[in-house]
PDB file of N, CA and C in Angstrom:
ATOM      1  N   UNK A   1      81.515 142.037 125.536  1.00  0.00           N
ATOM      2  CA  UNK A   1      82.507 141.182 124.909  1.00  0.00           C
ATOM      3  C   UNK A   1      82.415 139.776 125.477  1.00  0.00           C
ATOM      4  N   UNK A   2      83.259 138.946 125.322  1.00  0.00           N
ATOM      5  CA  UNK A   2      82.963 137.709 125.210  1.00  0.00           C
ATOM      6  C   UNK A   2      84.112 137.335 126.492  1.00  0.00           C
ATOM      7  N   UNK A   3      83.527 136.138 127.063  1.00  0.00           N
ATOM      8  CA  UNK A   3      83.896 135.931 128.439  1.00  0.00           C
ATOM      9  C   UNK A   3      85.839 135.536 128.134  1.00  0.00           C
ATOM     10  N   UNK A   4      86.907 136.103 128.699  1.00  0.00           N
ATOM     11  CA  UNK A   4      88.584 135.817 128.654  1.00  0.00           C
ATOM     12  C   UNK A   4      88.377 134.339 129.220  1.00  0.00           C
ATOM     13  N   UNK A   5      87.910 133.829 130.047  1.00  0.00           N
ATOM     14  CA  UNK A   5      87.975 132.612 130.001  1.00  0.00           C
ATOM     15  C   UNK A   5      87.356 131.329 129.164  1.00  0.00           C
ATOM     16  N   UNK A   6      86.854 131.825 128.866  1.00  0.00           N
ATOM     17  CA  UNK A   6      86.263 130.764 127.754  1.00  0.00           C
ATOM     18  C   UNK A   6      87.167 130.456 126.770  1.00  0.00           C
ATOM     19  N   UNK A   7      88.012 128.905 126.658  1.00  0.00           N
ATOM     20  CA  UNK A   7      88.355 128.294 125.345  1.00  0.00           C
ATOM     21  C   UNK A   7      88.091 128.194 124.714  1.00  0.00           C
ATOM     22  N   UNK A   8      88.282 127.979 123.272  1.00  0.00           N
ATOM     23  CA  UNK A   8      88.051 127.931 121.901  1.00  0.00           C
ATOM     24  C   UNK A   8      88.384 126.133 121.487  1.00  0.00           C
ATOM     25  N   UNK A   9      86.933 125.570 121.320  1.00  0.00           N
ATOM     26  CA  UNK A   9      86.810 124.026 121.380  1.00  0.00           C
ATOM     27  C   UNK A   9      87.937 124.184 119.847  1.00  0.00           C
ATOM     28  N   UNK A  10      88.656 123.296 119.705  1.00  0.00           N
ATOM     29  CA  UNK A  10      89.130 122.794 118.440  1.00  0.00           C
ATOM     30  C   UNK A  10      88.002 122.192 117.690  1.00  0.00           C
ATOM     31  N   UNK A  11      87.882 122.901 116.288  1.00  0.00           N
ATOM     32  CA  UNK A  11      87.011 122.176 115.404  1.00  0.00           C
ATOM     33  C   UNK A  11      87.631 121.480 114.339  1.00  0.00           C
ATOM     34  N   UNK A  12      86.180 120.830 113.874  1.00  0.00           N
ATOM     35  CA  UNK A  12      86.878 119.869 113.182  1.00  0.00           C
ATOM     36  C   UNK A  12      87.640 120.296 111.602  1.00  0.00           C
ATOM     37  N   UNK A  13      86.884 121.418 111.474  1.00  0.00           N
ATOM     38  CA  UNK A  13      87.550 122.343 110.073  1.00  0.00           C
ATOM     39  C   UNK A  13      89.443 122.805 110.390  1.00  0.00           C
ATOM     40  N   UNK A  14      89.467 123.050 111.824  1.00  0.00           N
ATOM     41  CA  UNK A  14      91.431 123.093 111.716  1.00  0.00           C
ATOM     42  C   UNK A  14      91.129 121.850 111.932  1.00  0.00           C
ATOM     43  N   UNK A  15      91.270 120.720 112.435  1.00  0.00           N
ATOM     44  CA  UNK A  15      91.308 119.345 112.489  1.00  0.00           C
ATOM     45  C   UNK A  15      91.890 118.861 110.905  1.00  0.00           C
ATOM     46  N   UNK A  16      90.817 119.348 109.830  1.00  0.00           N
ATOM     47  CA  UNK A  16      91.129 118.941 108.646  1.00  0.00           C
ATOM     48  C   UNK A  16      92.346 119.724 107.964  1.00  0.00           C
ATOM     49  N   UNK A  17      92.353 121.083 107.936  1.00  0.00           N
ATOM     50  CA  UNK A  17      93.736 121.865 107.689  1.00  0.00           C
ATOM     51  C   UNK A  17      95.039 121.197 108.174  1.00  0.00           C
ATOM     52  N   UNK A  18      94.666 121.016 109.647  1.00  0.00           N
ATOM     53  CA  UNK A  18      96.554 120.175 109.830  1.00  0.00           C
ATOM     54  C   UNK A  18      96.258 118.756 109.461  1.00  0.00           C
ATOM     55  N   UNK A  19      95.763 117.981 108.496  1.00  0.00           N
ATOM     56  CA  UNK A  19      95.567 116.970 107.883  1.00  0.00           C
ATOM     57  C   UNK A  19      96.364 117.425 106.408  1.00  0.00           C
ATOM     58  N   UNK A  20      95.710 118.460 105.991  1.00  0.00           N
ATOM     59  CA  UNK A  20      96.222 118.832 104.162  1.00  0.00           C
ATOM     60  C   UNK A  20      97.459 120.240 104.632  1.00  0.00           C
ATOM     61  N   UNK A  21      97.875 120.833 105.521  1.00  0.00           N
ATOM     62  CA  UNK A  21      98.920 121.574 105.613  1.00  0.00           C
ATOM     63  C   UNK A  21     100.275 121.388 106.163  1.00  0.00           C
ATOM     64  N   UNK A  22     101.228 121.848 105.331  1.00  0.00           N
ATOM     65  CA  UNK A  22     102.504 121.303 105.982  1.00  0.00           C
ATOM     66  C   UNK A  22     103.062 122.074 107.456  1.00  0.00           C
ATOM     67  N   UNK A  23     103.751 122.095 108.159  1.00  0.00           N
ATOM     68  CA  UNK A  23     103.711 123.321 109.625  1.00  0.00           C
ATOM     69  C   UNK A  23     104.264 124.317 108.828  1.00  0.00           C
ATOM     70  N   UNK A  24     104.192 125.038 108.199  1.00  0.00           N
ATOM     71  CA  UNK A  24     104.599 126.575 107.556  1.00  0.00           C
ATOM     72  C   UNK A  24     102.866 126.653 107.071  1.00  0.00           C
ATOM     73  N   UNK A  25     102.139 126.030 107.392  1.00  0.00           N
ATOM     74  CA  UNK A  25     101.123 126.897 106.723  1.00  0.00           C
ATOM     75  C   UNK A  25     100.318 126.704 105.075  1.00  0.00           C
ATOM     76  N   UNK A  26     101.321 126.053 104.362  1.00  0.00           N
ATOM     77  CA  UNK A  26     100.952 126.005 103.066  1.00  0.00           C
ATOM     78  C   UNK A  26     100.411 124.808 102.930  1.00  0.00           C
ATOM     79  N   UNK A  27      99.327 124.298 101.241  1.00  0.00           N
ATOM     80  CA  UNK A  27      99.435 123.197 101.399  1.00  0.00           C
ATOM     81  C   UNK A  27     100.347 122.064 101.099  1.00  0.00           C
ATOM     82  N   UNK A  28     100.154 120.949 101.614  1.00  0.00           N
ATOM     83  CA  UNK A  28     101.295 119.868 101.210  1.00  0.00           C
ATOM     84  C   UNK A  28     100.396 118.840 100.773  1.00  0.00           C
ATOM     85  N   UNK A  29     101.013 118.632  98.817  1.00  0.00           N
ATOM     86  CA  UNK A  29     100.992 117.704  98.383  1.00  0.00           C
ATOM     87  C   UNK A  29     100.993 116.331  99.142  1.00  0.00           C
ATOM     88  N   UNK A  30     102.133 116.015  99.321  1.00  0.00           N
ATOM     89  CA  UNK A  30     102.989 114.771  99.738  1.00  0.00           C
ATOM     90  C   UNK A  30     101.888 114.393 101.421  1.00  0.00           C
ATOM     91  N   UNK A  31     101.265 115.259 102.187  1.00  0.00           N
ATOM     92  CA  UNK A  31      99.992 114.813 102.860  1.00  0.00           C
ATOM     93  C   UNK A  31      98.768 114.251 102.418  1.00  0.00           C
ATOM     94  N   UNK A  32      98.396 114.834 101.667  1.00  0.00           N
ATOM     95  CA  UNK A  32      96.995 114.510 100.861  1.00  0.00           C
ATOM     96  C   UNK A  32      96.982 113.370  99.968  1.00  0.00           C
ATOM     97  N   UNK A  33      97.990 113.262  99.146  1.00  0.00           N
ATOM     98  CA  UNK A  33      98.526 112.156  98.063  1.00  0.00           C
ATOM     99  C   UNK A  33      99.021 111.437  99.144  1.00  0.00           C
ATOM    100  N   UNK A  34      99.422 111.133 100.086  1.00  0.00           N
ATOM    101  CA  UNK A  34      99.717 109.893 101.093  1.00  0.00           C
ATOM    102  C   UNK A  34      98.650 109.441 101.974  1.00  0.00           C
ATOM    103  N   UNK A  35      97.433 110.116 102.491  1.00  0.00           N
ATOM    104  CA  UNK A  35      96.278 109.865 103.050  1.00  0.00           C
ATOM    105  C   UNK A  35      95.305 109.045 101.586  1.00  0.00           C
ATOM    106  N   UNK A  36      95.049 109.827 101.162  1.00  0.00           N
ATOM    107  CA  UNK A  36      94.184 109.369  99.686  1.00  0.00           C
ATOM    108  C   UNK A  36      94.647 108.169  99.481  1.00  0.00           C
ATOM    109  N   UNK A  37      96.331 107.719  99.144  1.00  0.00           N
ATOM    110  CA  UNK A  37      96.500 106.558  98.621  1.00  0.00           C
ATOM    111  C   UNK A  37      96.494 105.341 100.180  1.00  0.00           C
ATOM    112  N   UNK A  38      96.426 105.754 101.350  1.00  0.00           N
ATOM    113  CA  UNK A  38      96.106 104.870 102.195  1.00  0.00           C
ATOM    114  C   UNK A  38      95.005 104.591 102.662  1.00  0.00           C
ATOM    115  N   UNK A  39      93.889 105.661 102.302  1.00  0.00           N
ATOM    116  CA  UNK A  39      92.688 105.193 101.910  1.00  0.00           C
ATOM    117  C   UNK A  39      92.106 104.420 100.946  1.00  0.00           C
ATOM    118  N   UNK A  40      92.704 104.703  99.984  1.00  0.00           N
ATOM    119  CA  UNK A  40      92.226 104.240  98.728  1.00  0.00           C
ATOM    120  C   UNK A  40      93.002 102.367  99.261  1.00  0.00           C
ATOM    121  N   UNK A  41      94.324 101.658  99.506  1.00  0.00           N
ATOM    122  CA  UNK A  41      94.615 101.036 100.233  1.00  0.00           C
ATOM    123  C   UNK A  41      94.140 100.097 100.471  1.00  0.00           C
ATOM    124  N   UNK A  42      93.019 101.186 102.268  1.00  0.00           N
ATOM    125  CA  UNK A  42      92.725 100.255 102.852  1.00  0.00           C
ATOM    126  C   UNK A  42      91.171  99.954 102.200  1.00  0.00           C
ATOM    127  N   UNK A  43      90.264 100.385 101.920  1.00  0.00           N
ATOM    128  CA  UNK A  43      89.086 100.354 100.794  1.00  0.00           C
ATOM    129  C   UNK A  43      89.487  98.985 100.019  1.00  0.00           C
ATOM    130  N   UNK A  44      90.500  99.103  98.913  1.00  0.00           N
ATOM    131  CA  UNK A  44      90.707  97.952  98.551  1.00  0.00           C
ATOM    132  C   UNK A  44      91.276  96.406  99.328  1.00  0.00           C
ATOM    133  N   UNK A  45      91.500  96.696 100.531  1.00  0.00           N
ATOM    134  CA  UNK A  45      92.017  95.516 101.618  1.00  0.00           C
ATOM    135  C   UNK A  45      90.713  95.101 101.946  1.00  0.00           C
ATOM    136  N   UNK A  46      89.589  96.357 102.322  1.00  0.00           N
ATOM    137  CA  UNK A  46      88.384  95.380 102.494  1.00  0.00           C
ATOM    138  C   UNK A  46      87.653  95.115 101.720  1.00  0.00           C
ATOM    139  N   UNK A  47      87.227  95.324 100.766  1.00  0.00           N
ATOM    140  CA  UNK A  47      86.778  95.022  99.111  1.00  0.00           C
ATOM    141  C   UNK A  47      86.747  94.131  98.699  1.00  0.00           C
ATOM    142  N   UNK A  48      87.983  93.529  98.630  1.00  0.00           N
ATOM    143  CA  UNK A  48      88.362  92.694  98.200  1.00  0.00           C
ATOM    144  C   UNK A  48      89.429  91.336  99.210  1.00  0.00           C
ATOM    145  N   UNK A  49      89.637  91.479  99.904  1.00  0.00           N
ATOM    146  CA  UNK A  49      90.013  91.100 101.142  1.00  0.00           C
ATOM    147  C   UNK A  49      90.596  89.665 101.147  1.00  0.00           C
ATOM    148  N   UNK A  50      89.419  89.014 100.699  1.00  0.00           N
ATOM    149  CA  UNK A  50      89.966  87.321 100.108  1.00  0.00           C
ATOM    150  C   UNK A  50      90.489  87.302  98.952  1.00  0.00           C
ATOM    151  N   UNK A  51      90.367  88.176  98.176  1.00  0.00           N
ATOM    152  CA  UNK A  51      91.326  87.855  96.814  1.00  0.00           C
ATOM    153  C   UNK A  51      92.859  88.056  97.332  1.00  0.00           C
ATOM    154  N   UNK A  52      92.843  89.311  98.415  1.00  0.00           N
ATOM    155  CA  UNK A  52      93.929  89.705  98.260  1.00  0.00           C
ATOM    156  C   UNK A  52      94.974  88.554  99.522  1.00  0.00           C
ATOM    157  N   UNK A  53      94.215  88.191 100.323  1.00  0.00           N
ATOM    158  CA  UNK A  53      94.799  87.491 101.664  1.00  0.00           C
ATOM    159  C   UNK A  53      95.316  86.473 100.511  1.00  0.00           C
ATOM    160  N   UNK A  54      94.623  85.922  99.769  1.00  0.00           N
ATOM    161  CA  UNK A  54      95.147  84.241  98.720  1.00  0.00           C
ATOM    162  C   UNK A  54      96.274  84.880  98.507  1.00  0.00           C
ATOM    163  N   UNK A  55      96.888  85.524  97.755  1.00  0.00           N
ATOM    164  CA  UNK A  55      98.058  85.970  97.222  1.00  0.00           C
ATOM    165  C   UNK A  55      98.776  87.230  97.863  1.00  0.00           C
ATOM    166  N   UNK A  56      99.921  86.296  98.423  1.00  0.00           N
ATOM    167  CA  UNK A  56     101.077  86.951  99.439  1.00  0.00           C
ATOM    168  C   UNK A  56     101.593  88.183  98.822  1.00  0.00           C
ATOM    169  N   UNK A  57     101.670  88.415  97.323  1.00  0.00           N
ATOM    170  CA  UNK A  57     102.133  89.595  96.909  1.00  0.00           C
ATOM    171  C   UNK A  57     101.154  90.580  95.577  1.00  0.00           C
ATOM    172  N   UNK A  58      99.945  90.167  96.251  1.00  0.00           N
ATOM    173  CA  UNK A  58      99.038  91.169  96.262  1.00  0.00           C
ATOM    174  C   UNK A  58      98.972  91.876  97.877  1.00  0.00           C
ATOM    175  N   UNK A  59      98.809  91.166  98.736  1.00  0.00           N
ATOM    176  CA  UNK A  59      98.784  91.685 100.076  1.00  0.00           C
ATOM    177  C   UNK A  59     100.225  92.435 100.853  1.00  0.00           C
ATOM    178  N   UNK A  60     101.173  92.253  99.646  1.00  0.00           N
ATOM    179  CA  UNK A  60     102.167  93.066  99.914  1.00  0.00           C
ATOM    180  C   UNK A  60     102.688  94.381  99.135  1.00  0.00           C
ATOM    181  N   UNK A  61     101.920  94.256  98.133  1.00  0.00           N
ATOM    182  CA  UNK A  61     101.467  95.806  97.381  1.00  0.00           C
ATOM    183  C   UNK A  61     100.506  96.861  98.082  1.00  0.00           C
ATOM    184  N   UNK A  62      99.687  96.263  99.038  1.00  0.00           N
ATOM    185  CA  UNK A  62      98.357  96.817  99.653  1.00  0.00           C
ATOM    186  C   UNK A  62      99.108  97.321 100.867  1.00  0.00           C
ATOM    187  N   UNK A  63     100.396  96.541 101.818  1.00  0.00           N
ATOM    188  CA  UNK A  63     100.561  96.889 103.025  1.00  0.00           C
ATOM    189  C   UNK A  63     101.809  97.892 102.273  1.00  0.00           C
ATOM    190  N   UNK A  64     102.773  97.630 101.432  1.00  0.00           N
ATOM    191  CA  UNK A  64     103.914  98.922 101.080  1.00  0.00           C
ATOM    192  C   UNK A  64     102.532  99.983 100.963  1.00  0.00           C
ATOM    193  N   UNK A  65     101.349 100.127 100.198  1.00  0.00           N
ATOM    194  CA  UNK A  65     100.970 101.167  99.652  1.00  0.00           C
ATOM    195  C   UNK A  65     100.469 102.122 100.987  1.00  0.00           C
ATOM    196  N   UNK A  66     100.195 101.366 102.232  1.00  0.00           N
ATOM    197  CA  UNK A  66      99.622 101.588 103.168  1.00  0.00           C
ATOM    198  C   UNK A  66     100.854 102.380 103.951  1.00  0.00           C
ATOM    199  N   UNK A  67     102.114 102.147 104.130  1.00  0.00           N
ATOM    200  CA  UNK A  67     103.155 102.039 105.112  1.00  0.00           C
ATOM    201  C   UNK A  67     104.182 102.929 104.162  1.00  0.00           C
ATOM    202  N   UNK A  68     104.783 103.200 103.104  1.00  0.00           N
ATOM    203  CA  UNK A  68     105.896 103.069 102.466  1.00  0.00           C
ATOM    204  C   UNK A  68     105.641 105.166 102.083  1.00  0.00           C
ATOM    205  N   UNK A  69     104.647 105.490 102.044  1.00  0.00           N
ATOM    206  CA  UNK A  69     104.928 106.624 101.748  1.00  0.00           C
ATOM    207  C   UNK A  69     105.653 107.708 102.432  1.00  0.00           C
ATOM    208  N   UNK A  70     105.225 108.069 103.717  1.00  0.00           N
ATOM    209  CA  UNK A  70     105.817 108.081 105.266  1.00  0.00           C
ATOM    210  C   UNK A  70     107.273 108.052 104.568  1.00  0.00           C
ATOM    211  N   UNK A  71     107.871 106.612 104.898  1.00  0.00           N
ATOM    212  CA  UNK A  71     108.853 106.130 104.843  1.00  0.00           C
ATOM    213  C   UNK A  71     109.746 106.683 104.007  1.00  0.00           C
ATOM    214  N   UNK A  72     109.118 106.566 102.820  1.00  0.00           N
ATOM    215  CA  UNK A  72     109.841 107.065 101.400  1.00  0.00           C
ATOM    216  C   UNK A  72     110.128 108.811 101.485  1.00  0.00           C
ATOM    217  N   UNK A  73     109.417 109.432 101.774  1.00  0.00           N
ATOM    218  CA  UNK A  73     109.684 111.049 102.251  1.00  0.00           C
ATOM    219  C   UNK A  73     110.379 111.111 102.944  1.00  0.00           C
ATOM    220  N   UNK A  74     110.690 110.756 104.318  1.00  0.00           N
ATOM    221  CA  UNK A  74     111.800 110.360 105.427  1.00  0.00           C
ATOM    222  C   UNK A  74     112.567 110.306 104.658  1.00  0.00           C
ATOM    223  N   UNK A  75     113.005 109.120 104.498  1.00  0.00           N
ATOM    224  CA  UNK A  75     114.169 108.695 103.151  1.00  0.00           C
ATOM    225  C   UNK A  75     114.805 110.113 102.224  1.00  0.00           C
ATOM    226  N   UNK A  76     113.542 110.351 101.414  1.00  0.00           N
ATOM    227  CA  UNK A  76     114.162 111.038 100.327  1.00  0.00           C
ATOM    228  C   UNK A  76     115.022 112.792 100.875  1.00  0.00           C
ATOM    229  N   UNK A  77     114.052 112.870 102.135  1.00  0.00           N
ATOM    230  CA  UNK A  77     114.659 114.241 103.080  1.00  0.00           C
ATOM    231  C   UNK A  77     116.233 114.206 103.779  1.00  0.00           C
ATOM    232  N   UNK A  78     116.455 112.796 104.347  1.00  0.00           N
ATOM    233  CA  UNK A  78     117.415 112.506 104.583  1.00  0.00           C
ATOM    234  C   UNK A  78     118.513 112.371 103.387  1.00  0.00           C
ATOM    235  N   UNK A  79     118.007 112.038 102.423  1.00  0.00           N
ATOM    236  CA  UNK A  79     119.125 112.182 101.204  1.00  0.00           C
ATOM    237  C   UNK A  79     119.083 113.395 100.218  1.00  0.00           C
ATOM    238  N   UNK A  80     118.560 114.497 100.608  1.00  0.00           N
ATOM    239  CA  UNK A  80     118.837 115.166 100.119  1.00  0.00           C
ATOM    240  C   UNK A  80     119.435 116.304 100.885  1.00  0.00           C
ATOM    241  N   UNK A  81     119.552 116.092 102.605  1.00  0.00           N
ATOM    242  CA  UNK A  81     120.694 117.017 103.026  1.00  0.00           C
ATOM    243  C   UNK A  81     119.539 117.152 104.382  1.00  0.00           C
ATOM    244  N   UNK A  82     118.447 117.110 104.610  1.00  0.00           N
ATOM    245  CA  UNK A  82     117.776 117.799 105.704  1.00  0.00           C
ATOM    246  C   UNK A  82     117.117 118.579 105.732  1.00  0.00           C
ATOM    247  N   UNK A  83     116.131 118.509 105.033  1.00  0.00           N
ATOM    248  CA  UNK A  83     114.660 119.572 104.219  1.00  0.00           C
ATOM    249  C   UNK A  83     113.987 119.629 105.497  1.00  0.00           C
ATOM    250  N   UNK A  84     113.328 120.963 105.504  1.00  0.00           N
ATOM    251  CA  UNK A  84     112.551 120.937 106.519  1.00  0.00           C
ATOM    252  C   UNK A  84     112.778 120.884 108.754  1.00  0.00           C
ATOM    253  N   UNK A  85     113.633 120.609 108.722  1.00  0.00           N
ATOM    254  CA  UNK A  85     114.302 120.966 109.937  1.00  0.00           C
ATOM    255  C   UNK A  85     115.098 119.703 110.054  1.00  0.00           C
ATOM    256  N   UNK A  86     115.142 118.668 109.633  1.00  0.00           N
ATOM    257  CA  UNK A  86     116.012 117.744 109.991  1.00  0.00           C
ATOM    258  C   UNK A  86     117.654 117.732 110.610  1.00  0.00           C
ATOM    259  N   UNK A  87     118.214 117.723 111.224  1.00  0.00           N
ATOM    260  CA  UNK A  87     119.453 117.339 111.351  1.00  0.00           C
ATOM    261  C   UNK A  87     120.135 116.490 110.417  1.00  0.00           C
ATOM    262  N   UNK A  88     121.286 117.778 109.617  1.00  0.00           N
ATOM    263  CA  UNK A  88     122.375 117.168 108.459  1.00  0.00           C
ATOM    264  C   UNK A  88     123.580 116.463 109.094  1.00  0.00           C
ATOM    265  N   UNK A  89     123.172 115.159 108.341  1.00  0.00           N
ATOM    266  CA  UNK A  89     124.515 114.426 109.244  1.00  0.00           C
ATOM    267  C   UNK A  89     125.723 113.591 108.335  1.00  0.00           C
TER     268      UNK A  89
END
């Protein structure tokens, strides 16, 4: 059998699971659709970079799209009573 002391390196395949799973295990939308669109984001921040720096509210569509999703889930958990373990207050 295989040596009791020997650890089990973390790979990068669970690495990617707790990227697309919510902590119960399942997957979560609201992870994947918030990585993707802050990739997708930052891709277009460097892409295009000088179009977007010229105009203050192009570069402020790019940083909400980057920052605001997070935020907006927070938000919407808190107003709907405390999804997920939050403290109802």
């Amino acid at each position: 059998m295989s040596d009791p002391h020997e650890r089990r390196v973390s790979s990068l395949r669970r690495d990617l699971n707790d990227v697309v799973r919510s902590p119960d295990g399942s997957f979560s939308f609201s992870k994947v659709s918030t990585y993707s669109g802050q990739i997708l984001c930052g891709y277009l921040l460097i892409k295009h970079a000088e179009t977007i720096l010229q105009h203050s509210d192009a570069l402020a569509v790019i940083l909400c799209g980057m920052m605001l999703p997070e935020l907006l889930k927070k938000l919407l958990i808190m107003k709907m009573g405390g999804k997920d373990g939050d403290d109802k207050h």
